[in-house]
PDB file of N, CA and C in Angstrom:
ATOM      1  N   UNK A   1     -16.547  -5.591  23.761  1.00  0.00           N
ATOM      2  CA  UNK A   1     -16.200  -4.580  24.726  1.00  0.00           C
ATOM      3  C   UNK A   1     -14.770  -4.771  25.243  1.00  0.00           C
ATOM      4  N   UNK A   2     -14.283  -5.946  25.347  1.00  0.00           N
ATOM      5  CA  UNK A   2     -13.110  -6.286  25.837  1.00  0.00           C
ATOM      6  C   UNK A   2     -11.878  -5.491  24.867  1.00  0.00           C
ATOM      7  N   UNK A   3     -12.072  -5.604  23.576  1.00  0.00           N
ATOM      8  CA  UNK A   3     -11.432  -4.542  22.609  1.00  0.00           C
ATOM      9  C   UNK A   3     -11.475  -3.202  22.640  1.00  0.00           C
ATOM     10  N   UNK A   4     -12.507  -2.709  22.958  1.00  0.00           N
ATOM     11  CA  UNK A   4     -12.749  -1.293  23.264  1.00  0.00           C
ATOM     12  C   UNK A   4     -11.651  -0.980  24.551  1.00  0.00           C
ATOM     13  N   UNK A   5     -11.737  -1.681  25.339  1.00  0.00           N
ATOM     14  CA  UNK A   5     -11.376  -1.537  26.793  1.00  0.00           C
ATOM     15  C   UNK A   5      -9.735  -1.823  26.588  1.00  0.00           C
ATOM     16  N   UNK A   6      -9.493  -2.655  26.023  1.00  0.00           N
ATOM     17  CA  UNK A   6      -8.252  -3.074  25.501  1.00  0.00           C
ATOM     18  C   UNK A   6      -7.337  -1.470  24.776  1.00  0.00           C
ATOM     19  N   UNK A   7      -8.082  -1.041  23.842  1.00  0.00           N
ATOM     20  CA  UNK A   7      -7.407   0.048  23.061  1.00  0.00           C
ATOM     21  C   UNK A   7      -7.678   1.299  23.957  1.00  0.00           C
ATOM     22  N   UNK A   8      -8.296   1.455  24.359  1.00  0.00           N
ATOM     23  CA  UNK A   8      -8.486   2.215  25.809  1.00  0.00           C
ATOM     24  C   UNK A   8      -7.368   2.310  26.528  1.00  0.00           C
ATOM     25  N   UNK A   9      -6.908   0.803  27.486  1.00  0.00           N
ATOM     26  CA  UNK A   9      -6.100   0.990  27.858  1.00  0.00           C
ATOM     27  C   UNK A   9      -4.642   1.367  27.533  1.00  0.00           C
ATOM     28  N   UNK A  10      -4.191   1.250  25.904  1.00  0.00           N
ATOM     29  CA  UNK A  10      -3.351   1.018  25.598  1.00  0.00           C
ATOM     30  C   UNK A  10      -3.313   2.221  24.661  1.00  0.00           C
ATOM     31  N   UNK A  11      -3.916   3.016  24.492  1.00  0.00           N
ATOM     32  CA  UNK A  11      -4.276   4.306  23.997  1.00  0.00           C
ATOM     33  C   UNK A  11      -4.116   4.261  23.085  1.00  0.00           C
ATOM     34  N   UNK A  12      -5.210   3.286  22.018  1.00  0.00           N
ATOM     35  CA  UNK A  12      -5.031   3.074  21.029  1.00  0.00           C
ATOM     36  C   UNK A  12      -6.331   3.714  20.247  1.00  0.00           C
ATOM     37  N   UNK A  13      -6.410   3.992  18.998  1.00  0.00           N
ATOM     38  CA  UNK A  13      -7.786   4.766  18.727  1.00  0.00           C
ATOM     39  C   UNK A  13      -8.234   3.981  17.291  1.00  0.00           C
ATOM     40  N   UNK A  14      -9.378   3.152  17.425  1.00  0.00           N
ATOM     41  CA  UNK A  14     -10.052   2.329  16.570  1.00  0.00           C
ATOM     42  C   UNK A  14     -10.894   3.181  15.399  1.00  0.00           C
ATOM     43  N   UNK A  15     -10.485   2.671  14.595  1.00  0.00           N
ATOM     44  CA  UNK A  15     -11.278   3.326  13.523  1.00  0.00           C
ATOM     45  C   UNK A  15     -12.404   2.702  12.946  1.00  0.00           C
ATOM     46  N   UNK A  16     -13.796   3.561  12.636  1.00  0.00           N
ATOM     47  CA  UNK A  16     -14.464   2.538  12.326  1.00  0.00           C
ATOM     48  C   UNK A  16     -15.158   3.256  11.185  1.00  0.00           C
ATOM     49  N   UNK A  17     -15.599   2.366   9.969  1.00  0.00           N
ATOM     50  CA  UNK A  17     -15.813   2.841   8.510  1.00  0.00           C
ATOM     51  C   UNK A  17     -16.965   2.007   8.354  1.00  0.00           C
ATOM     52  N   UNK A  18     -18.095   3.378   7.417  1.00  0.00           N
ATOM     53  CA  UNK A  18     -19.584   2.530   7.269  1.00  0.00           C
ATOM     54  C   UNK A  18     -18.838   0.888   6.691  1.00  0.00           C
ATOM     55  N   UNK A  19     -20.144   0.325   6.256  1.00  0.00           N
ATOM     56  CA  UNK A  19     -20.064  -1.109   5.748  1.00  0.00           C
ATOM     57  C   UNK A  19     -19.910  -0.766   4.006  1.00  0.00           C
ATOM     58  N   UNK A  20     -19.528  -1.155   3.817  1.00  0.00           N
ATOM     59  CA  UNK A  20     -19.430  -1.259   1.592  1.00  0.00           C
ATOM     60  C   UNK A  20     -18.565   0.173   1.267  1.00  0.00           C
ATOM     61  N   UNK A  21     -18.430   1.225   2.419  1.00  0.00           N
ATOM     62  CA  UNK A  21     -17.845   2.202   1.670  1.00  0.00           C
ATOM     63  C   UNK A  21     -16.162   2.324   2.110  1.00  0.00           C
ATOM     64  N   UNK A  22     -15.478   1.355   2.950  1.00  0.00           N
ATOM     65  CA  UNK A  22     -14.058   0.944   2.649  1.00  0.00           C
ATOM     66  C   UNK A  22     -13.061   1.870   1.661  1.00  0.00           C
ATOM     67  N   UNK A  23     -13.304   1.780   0.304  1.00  0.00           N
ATOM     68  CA  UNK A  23     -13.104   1.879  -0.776  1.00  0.00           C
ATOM     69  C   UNK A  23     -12.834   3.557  -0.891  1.00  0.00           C
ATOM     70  N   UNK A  24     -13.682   3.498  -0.800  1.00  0.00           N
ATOM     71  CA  UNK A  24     -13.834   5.012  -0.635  1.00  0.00           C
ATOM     72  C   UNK A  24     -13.193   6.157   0.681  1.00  0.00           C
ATOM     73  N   UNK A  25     -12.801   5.225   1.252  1.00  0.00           N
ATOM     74  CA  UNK A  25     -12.527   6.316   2.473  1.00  0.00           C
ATOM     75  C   UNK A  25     -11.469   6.153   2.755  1.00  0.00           C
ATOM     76  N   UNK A  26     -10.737   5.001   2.454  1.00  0.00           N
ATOM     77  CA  UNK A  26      -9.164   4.397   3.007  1.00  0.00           C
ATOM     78  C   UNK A  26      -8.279   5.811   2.876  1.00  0.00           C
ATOM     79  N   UNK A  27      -7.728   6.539   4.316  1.00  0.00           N
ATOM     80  CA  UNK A  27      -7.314   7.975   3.935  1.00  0.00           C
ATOM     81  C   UNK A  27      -5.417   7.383   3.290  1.00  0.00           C
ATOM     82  N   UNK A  28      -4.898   6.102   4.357  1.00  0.00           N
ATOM     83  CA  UNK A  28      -3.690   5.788   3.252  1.00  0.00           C
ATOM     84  C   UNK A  28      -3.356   5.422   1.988  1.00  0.00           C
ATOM     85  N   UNK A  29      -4.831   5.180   1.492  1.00  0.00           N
ATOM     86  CA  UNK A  29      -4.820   4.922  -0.128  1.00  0.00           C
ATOM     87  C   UNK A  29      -4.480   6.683  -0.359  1.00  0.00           C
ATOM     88  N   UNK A  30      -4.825   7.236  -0.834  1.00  0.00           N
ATOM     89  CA  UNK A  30      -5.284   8.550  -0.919  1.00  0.00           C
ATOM     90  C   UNK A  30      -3.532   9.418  -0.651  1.00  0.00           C
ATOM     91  N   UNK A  31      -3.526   9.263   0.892  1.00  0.00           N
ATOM     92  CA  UNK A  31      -1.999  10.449   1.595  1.00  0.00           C
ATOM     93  C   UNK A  31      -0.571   9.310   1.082  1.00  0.00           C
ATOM     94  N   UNK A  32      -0.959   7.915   1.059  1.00  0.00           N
ATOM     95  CA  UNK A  32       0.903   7.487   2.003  1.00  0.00           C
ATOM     96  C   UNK A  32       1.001   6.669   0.661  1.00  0.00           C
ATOM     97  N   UNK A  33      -0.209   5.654   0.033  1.00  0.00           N
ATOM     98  CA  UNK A  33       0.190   4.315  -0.689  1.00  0.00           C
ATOM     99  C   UNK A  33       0.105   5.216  -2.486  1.00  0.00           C
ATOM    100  N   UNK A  34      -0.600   5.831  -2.815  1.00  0.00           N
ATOM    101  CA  UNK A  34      -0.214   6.887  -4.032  1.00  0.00           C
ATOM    102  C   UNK A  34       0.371   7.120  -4.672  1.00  0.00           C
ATOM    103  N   UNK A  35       1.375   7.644  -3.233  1.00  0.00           N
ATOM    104  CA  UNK A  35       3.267   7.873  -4.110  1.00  0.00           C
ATOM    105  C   UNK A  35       3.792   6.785  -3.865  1.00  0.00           C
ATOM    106  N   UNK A  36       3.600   5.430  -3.229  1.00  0.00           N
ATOM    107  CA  UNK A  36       4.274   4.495  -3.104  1.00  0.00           C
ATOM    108  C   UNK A  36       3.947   3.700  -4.424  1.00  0.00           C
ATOM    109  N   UNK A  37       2.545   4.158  -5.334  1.00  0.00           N
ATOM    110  CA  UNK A  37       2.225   3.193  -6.174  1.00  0.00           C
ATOM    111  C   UNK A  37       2.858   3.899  -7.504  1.00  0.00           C
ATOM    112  N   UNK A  38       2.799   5.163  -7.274  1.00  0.00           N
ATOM    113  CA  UNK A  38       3.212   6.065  -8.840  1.00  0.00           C
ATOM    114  C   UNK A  38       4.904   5.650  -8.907  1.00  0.00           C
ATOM    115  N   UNK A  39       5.402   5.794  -7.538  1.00  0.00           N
ATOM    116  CA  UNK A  39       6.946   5.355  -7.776  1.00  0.00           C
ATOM    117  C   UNK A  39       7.217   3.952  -8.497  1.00  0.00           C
ATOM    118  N   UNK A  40       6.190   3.403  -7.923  1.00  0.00           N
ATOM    119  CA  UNK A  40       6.785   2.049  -8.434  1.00  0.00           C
ATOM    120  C   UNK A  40       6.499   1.528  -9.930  1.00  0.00           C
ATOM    121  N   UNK A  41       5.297   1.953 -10.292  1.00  0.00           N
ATOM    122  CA  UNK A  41       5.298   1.872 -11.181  1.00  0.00           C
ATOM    123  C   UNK A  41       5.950   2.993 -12.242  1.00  0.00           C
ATOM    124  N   UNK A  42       6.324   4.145 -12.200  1.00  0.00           N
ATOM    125  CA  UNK A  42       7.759   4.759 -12.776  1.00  0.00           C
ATOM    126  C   UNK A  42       8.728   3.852 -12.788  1.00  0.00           C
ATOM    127  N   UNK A  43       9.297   3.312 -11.740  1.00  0.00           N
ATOM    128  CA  UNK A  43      10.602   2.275 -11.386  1.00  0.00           C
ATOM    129  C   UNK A  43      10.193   0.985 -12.287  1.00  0.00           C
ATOM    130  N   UNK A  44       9.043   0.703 -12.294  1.00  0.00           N
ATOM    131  CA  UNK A  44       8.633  -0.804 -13.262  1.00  0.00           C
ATOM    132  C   UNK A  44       8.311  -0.132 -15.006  1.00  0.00           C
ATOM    133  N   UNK A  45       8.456   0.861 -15.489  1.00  0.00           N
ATOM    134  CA  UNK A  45       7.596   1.302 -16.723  1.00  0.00           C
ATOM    135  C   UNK A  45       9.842   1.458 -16.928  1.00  0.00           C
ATOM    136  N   UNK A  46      10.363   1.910 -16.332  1.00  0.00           N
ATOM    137  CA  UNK A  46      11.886   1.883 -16.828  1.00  0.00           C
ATOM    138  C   UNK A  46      12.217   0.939 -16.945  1.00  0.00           C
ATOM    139  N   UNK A  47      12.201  -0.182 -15.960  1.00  0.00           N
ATOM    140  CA  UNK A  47      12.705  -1.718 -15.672  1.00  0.00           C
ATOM    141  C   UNK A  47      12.396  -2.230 -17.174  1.00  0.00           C
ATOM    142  N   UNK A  48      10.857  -2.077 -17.356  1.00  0.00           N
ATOM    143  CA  UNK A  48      10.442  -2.826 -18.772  1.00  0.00           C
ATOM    144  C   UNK A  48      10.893  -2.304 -19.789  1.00  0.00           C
ATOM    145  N   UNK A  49      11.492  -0.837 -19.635  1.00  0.00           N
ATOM    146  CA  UNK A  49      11.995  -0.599 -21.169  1.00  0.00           C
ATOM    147  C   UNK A  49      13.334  -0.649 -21.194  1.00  0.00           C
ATOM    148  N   UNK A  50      13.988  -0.882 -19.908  1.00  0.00           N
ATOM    149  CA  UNK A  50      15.690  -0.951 -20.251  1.00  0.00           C
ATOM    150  C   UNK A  50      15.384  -2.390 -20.577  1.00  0.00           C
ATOM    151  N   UNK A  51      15.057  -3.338 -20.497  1.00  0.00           N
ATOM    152  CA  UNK A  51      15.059  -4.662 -20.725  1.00  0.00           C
ATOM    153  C   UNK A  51      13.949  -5.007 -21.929  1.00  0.00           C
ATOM    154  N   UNK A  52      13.730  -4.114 -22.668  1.00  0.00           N
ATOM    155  CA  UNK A  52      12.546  -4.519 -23.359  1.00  0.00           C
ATOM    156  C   UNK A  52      11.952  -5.707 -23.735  1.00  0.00           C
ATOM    157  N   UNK A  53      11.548  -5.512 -22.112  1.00  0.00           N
ATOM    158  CA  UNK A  53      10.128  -6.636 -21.945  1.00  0.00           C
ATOM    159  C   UNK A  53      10.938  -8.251 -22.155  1.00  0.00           C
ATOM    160  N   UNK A  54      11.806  -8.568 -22.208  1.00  0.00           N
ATOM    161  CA  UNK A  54      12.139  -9.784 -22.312  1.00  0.00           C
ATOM    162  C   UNK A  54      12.577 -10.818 -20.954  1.00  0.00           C
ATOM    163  N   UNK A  55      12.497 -10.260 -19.977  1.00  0.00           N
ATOM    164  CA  UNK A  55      12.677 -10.563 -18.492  1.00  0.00           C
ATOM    165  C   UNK A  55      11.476 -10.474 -17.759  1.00  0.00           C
ATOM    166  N   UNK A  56      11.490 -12.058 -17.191  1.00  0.00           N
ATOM    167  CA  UNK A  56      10.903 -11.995 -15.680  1.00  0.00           C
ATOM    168  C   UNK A  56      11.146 -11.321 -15.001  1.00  0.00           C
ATOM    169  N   UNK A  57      10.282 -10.767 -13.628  1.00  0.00           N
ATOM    170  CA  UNK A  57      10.918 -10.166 -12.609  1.00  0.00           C
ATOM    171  C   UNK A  57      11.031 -11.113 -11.396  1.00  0.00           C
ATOM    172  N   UNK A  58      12.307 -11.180 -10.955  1.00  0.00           N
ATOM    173  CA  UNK A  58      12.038 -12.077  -9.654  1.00  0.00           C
ATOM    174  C   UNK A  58      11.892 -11.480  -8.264  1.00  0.00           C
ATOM    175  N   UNK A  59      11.984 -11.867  -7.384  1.00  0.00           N
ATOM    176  CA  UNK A  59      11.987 -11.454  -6.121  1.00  0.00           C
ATOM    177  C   UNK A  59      12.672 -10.521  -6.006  1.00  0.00           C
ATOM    178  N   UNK A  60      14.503 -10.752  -6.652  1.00  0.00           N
ATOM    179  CA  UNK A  60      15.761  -9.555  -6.488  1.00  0.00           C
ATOM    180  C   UNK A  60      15.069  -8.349  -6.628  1.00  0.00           C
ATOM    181  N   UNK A  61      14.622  -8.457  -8.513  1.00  0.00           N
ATOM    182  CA  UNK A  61      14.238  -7.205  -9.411  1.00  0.00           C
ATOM    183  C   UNK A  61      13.156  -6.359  -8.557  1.00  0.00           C
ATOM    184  N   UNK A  62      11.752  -7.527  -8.085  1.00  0.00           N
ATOM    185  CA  UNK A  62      11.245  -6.857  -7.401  1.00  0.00           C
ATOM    186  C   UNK A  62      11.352  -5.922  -6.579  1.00  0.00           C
ATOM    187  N   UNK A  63      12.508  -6.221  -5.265  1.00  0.00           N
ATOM    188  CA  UNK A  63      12.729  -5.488  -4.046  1.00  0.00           C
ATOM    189  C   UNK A  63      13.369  -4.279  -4.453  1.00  0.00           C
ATOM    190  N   UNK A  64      14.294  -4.517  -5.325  1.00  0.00           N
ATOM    191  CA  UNK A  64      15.059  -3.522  -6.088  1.00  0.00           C
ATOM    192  C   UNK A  64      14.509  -2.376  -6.522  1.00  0.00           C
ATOM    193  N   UNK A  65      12.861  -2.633  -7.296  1.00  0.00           N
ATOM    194  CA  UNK A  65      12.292  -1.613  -7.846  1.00  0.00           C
ATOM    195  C   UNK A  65      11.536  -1.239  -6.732  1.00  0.00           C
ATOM    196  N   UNK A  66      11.225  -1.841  -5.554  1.00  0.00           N
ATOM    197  CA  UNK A  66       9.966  -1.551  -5.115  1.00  0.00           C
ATOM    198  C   UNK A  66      10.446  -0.695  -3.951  1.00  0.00           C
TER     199      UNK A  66
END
């Protein structure tokens, strides 16, 4: 209750999702992380073919593509 009362005060709004169905309902999988995943992997499917495939990616390459 102290959490309830907490986001209450702070006008915060808790979300709450049956048990096992997570997966299924996550609405930022779905609206925000999508195009964050199709970009990146566009940006990583080029990376691997300008370099064909012979490179690690490090941290740099990472941030770079991501």
């Amino acid at each position: 209750m102290r959490f309830l009362t907490w986001c209450e005060q702070h006008k915060v709004l808790p979300d709450v999702y049956p048990p096992h169905l997570t997966h299924r309902l996550q609405p930022l999988d779905v609206s925000l992380f999508s195009l964050l995943a199709n970009y990146y992997s566009q940006e990583l499917n080029d990376w691997i073919y300008s370099t064909q495939g012979l490179y690690k990616i490090s941290k740099r390459e990472f941030f770079g593509l991501f």
